[in-house]
C-alpha atoms as a PDB file:
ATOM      1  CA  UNK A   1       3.890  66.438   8.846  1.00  0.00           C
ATOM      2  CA  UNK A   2       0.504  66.761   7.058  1.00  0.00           C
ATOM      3  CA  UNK A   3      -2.408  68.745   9.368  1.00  0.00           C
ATOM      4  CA  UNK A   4      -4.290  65.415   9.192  1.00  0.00           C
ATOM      5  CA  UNK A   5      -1.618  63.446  10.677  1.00  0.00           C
ATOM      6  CA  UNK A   6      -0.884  65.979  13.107  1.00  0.00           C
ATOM      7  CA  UNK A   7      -4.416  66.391  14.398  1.00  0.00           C
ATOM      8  CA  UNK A   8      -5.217  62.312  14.141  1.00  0.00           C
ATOM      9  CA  UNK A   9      -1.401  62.264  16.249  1.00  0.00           C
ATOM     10  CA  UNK A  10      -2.755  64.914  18.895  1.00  0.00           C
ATOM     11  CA  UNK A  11      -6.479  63.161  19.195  1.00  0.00           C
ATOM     12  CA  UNK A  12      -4.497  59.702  19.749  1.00  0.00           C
ATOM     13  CA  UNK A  13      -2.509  61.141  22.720  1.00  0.00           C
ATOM     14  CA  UNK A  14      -5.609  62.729  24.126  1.00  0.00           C
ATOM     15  CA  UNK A  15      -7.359  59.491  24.018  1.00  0.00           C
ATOM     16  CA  UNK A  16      -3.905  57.303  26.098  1.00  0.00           C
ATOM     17  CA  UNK A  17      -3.732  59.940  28.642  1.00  0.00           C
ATOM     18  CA  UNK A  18      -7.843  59.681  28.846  1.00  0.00           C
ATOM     19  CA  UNK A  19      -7.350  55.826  29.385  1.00  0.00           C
ATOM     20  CA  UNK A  20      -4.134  56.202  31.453  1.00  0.00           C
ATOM     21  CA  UNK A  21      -6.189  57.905  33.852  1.00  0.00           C
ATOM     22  CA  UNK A  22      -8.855  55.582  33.564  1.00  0.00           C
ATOM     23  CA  UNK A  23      -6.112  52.666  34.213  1.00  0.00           C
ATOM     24  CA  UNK A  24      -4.262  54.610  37.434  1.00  0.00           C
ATOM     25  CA  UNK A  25      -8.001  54.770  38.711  1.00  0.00           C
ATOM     26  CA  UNK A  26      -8.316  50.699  38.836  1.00  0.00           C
ATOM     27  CA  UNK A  27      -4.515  50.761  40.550  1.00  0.00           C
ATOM     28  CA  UNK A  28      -5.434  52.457  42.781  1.00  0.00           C
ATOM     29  CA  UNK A  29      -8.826  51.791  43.880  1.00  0.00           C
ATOM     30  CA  UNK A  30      -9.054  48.066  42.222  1.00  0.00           C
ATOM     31  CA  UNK A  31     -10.573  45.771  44.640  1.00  0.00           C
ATOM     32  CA  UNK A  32      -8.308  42.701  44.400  1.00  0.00           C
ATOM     33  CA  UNK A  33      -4.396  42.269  43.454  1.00  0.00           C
ATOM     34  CA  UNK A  34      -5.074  41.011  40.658  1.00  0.00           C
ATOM     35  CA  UNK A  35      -7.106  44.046  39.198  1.00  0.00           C
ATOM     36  CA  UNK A  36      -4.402  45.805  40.468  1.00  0.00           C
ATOM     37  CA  UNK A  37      -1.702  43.766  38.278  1.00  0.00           C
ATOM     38  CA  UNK A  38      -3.610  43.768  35.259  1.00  0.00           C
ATOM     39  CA  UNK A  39      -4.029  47.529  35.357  1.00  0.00           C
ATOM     40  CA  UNK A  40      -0.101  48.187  35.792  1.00  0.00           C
ATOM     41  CA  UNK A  41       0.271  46.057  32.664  1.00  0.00           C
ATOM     42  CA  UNK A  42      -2.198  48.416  31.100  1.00  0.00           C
ATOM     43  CA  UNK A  43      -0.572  51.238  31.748  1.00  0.00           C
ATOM     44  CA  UNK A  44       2.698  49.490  30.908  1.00  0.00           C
ATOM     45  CA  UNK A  45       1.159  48.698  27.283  1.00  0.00           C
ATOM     46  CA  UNK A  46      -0.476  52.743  26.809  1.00  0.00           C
ATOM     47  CA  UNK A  47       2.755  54.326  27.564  1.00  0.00           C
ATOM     48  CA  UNK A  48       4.466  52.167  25.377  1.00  0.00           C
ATOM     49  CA  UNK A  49       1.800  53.610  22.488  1.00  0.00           C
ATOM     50  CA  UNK A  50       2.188  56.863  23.772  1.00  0.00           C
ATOM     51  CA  UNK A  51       5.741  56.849  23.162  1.00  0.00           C
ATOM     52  CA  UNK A  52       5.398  55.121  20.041  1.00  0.00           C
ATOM     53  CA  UNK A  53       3.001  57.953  19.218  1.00  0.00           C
ATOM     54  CA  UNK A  54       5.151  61.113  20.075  1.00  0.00           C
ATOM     55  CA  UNK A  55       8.154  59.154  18.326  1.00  0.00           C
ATOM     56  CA  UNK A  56       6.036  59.430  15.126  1.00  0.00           C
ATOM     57  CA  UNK A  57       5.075  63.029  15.878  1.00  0.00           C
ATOM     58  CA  UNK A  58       8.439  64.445  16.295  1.00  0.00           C
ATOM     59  CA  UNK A  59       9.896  61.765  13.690  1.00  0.00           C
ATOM     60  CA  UNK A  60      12.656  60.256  16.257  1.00  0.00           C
ATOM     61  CA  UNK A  61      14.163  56.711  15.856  1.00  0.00           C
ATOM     62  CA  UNK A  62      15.329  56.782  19.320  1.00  0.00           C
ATOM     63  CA  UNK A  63      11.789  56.546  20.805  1.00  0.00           C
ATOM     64  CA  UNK A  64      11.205  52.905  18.975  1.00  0.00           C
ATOM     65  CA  UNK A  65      14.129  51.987  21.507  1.00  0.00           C
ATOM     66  CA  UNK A  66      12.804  53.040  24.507  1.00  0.00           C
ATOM     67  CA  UNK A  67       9.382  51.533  23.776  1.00  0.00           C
ATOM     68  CA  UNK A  68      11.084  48.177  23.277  1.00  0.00           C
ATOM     69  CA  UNK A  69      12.959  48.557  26.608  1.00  0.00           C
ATOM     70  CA  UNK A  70       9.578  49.571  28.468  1.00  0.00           C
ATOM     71  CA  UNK A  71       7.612  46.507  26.658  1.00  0.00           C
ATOM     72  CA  UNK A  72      11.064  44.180  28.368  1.00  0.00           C
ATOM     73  CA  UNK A  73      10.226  45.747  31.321  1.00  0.00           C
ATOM     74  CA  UNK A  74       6.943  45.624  31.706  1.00  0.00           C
ATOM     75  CA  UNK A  75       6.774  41.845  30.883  1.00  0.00           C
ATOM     76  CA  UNK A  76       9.488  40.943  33.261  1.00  0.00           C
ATOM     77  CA  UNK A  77       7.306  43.072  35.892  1.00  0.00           C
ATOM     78  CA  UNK A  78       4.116  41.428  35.081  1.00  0.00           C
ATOM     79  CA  UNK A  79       5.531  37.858  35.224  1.00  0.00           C
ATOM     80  CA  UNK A  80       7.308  38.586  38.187  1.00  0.00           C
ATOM     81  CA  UNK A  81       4.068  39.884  39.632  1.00  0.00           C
ATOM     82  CA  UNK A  82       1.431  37.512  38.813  1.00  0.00           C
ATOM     83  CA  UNK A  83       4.107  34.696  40.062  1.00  0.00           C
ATOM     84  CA  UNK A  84       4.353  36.108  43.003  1.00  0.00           C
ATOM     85  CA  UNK A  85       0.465  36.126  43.719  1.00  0.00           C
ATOM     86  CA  UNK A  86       0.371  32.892  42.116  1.00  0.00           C
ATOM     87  CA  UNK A  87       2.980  31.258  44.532  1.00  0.00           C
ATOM     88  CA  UNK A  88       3.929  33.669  46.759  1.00  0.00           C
ATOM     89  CA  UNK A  89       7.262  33.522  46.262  1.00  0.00           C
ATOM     90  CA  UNK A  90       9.572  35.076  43.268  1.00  0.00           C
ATOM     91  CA  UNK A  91      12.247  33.285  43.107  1.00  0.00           C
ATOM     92  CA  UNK A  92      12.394  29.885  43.953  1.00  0.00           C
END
């Protein structure tokens, strides 16, 4: 890997752990549910780039799986979620 990849690659995870923290902040202190939600799905969405980004960095295939299994995931979660405070209910 060229130095300039590898330093833009190491600034880019700086930056998602910066806003993870920023996100886990709003989950936890976020006034309403819905803050709360939209926050998870945040954090759902950087750790997806984060993995994305350290599959680049240490030039793994398998890591383009995973983030396609935590995107699955954290749709299902966020539809399941925002139903519930929609309606109350899951499943019907």
């Amino acid at each position: 890997m060229s130095p300039l990849l590898s330093a833009a690659v190491t600034i880019t995870l700086v930056l998602y752990a910066l806003a993870m923290l920023l996100a886990l902040g709003r989950v936890l202190r976020g006034p309403r549910a819905q803050d709360r939600v939209l926050a998870l799905d945040f954090l759902f969405i950087v750790g997806l780039l984060l993995l994305l980004t350290l599959a680049i960095r240490y030039d793994s295939s398998m890591g383009f799986e995973a983030a396609l299994l935590i995107a699955l995931f954290g749709f299902a979660g966020s539809s399941a979620m925002a139903r519930f405070l929609w309606r109350g209910e899951v499943v019907e």
